[in-house]
N, C-alpha and C. Protein backbone atom coordinates (compact mmCIF):
# COMPACT_ATOMS: atom_id res chain seq x y z
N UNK A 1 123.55 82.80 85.19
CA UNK A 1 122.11 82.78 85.35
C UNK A 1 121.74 83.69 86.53
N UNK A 2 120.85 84.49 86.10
CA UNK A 2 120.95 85.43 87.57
C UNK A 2 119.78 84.62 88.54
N UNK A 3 120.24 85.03 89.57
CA UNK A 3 119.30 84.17 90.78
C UNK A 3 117.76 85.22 91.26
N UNK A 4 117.74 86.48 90.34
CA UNK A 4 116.42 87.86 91.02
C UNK A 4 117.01 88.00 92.85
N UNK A 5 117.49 87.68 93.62
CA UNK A 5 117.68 88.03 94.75
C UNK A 5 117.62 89.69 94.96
N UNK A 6 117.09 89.99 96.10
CA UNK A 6 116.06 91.44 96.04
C UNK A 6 117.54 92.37 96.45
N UNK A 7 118.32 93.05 96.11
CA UNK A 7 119.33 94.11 95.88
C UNK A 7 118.99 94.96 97.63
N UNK A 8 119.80 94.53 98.48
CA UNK A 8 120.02 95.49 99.81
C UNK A 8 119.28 95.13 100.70
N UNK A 9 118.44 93.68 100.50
CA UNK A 9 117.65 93.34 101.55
C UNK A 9 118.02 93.10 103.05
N UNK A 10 119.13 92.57 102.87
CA UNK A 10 119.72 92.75 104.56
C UNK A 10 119.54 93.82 104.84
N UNK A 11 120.09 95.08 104.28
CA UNK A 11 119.90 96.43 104.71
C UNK A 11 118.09 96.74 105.03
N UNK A 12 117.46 96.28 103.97
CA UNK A 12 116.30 96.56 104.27
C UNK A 12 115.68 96.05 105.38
N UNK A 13 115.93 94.75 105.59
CA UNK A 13 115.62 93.90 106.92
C UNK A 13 115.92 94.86 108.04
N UNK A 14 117.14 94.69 108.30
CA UNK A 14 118.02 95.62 109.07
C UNK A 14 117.23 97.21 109.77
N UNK A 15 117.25 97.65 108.90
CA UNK A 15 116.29 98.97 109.14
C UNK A 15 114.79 99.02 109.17
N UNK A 16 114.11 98.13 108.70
CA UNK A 16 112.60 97.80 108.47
C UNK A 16 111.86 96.90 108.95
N UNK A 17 112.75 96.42 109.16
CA UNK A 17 111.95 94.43 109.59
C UNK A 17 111.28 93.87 108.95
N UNK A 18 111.98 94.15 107.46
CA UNK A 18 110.86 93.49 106.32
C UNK A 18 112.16 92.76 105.78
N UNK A 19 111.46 91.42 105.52
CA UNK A 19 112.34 90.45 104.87
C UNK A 19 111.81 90.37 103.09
N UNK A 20 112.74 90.39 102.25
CA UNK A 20 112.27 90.72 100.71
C UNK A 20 113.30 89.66 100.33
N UNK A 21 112.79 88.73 99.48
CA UNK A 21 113.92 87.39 99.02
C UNK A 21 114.31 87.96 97.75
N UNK A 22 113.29 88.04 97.17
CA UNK A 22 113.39 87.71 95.30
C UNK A 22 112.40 88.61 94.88
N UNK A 23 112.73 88.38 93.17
CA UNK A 23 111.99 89.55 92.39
C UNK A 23 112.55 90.09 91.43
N UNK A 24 111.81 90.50 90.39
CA UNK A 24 112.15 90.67 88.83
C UNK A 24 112.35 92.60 88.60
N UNK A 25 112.49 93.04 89.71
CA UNK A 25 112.67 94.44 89.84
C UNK A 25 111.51 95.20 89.54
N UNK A 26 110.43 95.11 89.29
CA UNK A 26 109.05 95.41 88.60
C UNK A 26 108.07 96.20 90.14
N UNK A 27 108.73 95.17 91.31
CA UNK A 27 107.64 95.78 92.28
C UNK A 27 108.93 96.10 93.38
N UNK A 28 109.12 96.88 93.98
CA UNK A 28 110.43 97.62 94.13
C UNK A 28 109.58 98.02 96.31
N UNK A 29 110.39 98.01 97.27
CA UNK A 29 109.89 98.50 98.62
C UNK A 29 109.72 100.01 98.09
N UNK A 30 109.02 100.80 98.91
CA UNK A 30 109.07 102.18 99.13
C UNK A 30 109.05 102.82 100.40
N UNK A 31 110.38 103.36 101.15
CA UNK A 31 110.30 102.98 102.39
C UNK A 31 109.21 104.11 103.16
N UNK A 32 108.30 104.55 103.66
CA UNK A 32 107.78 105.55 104.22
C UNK A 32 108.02 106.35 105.59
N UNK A 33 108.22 107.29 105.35
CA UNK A 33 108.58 108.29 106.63
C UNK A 33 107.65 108.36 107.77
N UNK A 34 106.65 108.09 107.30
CA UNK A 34 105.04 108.44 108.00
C UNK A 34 104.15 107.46 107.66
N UNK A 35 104.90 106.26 107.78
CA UNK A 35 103.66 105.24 107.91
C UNK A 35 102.70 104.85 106.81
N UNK A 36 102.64 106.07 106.10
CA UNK A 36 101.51 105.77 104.56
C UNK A 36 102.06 105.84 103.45
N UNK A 37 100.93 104.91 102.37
CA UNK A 37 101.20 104.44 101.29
C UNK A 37 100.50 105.16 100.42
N UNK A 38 101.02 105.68 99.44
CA UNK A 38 99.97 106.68 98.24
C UNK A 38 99.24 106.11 98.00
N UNK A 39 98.20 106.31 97.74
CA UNK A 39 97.32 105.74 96.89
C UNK A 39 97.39 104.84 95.62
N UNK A 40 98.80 105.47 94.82
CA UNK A 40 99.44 104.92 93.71
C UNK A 40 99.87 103.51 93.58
N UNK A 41 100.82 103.25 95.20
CA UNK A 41 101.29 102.37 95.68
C UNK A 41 100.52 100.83 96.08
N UNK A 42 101.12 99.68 96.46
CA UNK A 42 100.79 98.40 96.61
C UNK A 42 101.20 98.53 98.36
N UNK A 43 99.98 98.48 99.26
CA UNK A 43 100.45 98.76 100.63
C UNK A 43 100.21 97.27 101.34
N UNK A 44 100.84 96.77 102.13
CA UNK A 44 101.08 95.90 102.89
C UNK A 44 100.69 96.09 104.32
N UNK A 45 99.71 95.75 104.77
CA UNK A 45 99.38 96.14 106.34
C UNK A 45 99.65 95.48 107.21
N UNK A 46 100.41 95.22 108.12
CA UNK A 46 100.73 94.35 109.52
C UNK A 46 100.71 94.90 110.28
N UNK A 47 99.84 93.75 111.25
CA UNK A 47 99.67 94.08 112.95
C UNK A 47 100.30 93.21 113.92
N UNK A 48 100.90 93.96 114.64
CA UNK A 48 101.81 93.43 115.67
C UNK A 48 100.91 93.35 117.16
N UNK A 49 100.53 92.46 118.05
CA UNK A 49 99.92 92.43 118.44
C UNK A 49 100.89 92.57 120.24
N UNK A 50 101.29 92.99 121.00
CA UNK A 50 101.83 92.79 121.91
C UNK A 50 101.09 93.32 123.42
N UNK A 51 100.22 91.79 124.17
CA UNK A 51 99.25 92.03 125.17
C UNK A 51 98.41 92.91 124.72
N UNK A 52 97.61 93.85 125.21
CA UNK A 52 96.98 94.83 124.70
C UNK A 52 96.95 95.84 123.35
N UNK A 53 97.87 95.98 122.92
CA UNK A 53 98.36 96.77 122.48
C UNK A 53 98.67 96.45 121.05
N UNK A 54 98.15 97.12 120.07
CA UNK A 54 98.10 96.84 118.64
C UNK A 54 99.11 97.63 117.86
N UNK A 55 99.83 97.08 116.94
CA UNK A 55 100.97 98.73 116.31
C UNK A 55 100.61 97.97 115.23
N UNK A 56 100.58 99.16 114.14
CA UNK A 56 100.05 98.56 112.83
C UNK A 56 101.46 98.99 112.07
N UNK A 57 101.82 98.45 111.33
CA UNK A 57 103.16 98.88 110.15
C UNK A 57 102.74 98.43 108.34
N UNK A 58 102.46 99.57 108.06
CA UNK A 58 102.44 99.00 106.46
C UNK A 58 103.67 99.23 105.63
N UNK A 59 103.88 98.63 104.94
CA UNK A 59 104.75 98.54 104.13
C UNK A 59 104.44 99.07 102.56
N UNK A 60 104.69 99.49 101.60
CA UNK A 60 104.64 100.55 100.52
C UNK A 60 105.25 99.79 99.26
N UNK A 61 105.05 99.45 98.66
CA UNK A 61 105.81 99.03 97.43
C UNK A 61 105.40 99.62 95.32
N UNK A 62 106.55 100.14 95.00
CA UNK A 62 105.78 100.89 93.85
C UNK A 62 105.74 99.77 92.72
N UNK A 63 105.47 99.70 91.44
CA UNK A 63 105.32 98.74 90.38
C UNK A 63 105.89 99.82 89.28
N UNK A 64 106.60 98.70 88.18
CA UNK A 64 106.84 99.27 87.31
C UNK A 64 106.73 98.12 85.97
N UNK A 65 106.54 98.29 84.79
CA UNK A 65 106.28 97.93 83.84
C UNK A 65 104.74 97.35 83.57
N UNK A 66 104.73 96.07 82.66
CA UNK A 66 103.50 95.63 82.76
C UNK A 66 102.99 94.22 83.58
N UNK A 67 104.03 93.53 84.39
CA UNK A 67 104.52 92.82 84.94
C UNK A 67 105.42 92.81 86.21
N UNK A 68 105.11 92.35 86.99
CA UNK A 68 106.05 91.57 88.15
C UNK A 68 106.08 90.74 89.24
N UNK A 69 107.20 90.37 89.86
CA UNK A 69 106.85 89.62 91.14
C UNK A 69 107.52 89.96 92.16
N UNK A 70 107.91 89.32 93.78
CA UNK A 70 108.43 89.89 94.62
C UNK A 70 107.96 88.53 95.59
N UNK A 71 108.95 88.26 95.74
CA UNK A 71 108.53 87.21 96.95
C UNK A 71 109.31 87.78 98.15
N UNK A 72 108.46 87.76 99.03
CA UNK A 72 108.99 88.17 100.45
C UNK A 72 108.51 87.24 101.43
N UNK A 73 108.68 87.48 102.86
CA UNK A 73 108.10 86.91 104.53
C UNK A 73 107.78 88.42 104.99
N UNK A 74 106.53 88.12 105.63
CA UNK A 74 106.00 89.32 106.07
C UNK A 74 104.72 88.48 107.09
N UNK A 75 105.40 88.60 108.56
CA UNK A 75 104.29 87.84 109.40
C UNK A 75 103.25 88.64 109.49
N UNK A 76 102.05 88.14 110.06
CA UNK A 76 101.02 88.71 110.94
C UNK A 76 100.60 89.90 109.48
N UNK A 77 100.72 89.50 108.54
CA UNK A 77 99.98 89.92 107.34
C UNK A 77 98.23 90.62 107.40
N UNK A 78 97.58 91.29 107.97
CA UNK A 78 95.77 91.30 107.86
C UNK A 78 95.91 92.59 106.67
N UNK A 79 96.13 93.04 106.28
CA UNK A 79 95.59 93.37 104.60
C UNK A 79 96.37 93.17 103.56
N UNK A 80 96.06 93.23 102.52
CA UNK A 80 97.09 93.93 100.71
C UNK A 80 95.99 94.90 100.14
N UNK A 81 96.69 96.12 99.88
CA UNK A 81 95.76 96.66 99.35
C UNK A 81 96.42 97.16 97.73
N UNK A 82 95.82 96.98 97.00
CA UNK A 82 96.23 96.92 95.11
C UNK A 82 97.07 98.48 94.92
N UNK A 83 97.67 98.98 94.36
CA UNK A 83 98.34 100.37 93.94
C UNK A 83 97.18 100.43 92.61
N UNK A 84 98.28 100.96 91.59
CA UNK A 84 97.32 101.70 90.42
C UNK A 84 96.70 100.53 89.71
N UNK A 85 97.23 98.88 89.69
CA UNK A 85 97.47 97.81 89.07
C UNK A 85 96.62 96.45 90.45
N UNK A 86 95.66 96.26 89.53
CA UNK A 86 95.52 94.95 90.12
C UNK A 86 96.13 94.06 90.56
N UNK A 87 96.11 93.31 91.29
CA UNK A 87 97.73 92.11 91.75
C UNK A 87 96.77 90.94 92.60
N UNK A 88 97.43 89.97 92.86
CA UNK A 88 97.41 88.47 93.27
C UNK A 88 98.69 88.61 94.56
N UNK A 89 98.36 88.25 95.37
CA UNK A 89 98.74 88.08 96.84
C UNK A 89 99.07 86.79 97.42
N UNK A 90 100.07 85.98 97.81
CA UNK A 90 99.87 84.63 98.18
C UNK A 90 100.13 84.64 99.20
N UNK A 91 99.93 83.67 100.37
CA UNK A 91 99.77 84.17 101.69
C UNK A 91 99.75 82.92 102.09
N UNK A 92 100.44 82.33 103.27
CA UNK A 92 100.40 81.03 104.10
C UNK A 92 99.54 81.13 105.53
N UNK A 93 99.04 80.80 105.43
CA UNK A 93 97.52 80.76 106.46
C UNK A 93 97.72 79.86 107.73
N UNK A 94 97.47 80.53 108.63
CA UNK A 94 97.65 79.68 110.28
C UNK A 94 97.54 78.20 109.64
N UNK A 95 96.55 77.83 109.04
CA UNK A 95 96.12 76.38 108.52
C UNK A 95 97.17 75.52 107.97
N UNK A 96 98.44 76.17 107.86
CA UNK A 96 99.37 75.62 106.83
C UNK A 96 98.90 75.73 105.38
N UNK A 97 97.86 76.29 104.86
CA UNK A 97 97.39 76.50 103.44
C UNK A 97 97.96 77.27 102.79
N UNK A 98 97.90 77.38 101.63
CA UNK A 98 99.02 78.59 100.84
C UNK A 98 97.21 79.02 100.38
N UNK A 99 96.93 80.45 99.95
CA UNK A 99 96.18 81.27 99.08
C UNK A 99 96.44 82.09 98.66
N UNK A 100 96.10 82.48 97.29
CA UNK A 100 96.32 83.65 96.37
C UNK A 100 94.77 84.23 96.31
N UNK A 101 95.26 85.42 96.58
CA UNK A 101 93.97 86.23 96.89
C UNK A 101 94.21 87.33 95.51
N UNK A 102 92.90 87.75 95.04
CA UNK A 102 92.84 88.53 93.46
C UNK A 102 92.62 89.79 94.59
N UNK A 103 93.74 90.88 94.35
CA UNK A 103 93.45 92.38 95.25
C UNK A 103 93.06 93.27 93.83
N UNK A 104 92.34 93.81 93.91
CA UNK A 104 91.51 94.86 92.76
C UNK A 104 92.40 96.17 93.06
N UNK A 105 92.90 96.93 91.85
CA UNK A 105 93.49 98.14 91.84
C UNK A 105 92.72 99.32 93.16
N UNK A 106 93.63 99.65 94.00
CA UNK A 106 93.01 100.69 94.58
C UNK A 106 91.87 100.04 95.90
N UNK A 107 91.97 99.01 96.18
CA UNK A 107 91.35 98.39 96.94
C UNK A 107 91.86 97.40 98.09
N UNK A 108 91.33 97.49 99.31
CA UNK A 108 92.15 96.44 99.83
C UNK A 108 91.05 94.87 99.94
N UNK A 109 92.32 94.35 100.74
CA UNK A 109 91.53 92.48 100.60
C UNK A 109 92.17 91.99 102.06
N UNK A 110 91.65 91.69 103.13
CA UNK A 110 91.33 91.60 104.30
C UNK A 110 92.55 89.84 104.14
N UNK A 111 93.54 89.24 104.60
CA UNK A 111 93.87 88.03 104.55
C UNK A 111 93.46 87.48 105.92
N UNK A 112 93.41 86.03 105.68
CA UNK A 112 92.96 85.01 106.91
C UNK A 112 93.19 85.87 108.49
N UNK A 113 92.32 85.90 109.10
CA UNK A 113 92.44 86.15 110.99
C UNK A 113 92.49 84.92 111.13
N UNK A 114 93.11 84.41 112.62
CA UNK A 114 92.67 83.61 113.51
C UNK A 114 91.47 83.53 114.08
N UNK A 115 90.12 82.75 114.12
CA UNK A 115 89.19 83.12 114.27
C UNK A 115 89.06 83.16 116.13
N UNK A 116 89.85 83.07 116.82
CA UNK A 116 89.94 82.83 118.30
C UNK A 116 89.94 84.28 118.65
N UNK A 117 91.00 85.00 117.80
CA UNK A 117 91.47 86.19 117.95
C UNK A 117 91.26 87.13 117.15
N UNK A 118 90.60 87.53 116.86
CA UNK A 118 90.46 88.40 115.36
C UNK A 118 91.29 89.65 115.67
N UNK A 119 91.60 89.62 116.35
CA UNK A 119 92.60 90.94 116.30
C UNK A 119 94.40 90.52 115.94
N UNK A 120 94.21 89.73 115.91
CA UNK A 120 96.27 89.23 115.31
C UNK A 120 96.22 87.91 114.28
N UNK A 121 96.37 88.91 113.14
CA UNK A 121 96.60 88.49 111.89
C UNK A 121 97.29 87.02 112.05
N UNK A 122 97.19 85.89 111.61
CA UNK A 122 97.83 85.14 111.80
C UNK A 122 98.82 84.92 110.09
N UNK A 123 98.51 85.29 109.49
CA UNK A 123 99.14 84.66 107.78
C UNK A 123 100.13 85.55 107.84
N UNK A 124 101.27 84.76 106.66
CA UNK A 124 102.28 84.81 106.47
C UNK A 124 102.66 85.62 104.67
N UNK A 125 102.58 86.53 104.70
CA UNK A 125 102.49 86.94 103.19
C UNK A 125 103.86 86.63 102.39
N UNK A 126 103.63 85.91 101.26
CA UNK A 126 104.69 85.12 100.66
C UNK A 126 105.20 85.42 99.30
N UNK A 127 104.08 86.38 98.37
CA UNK A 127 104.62 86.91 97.43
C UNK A 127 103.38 87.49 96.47
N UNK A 128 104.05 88.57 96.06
CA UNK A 128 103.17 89.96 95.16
C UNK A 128 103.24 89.25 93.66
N UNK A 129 102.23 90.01 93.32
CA UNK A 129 102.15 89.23 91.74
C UNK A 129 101.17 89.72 90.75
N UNK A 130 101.83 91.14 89.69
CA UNK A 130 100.84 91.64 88.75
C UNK A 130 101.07 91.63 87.14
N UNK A 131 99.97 91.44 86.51
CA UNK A 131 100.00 92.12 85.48
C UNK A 131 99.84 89.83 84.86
N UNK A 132 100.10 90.38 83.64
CA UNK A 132 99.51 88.55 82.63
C UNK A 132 101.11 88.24 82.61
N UNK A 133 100.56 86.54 83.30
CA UNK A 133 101.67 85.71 83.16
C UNK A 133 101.55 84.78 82.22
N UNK A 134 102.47 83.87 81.65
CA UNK A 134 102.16 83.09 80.88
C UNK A 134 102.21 81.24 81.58
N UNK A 135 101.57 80.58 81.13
CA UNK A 135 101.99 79.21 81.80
C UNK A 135 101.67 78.06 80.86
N UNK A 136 102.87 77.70 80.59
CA UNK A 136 103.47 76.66 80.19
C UNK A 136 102.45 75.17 80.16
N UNK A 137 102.21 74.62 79.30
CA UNK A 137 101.04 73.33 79.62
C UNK A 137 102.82 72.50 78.90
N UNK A 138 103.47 71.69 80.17
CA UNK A 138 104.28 70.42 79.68
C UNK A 138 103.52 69.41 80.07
């Protein structure tokens, strides 16, 4: 039974500081040289907040078929912005809440701030998710 476990993620951790668990191969990292995400792409925005000082890191991910998923950890989460394909975003919120946010192709979608701080993202992004799923009524 295969377990989807994401193919080189230590390595990716390792070099990126992006943690990637699982996934059906459909939404794949794309690592960037320069910080940006095509337009094409599913971009991931995090802000690192240290005293003054803001560093933003997005992360790039391409899609393939008509379907997929990708569960990852990705702290201090403040955007998702959609690639060519609409997608669903789930995200663990300072609150302890889980939300799935609907990101529109080509658009981004702002996730939970801390409202104390609006400058450091507090959510936890937990997993990518496009294209029609099916669900089961047992």
């Amino acid at each position: 039974m295969e377990d989807f476990a994401y193919p080189g993620a230590d390595a990716i951790l390792a070099e990126h500081g992006l943690k990637l668990i699982a996934g059906d191969g459909h939404i794949l990292f794309e690592p960037s040289e320069d910080g940006w995400c095509d337009a094409a792409l599913i971009k991931v925005e995090k802000h690192i907040i240290t005293g003054t000082v803001r560093k933003v890191v997005n992360y790039c991910f391409e899609t393939s078929g008509t379907r997929g998923f990708l569960t990852l950890e990705v702290p201090e989460t403040a955007a998702v912005r959609g690639g060519d394909e609409p997608l669903e975003a789930t995200a663990l919120l300072q609150s302890g809440e889980e939300k799935t946010y609907d990101v529109p192709a080509n658009r981004t979608v702002g996730l939970d701030v801390d409202p104390a701080n609006a400058r450091a993202p507090k959510s936890i992004l937990l997993e990518l998710r496009f294209g029609t799923w099916e669900t089961s009524a047992e």
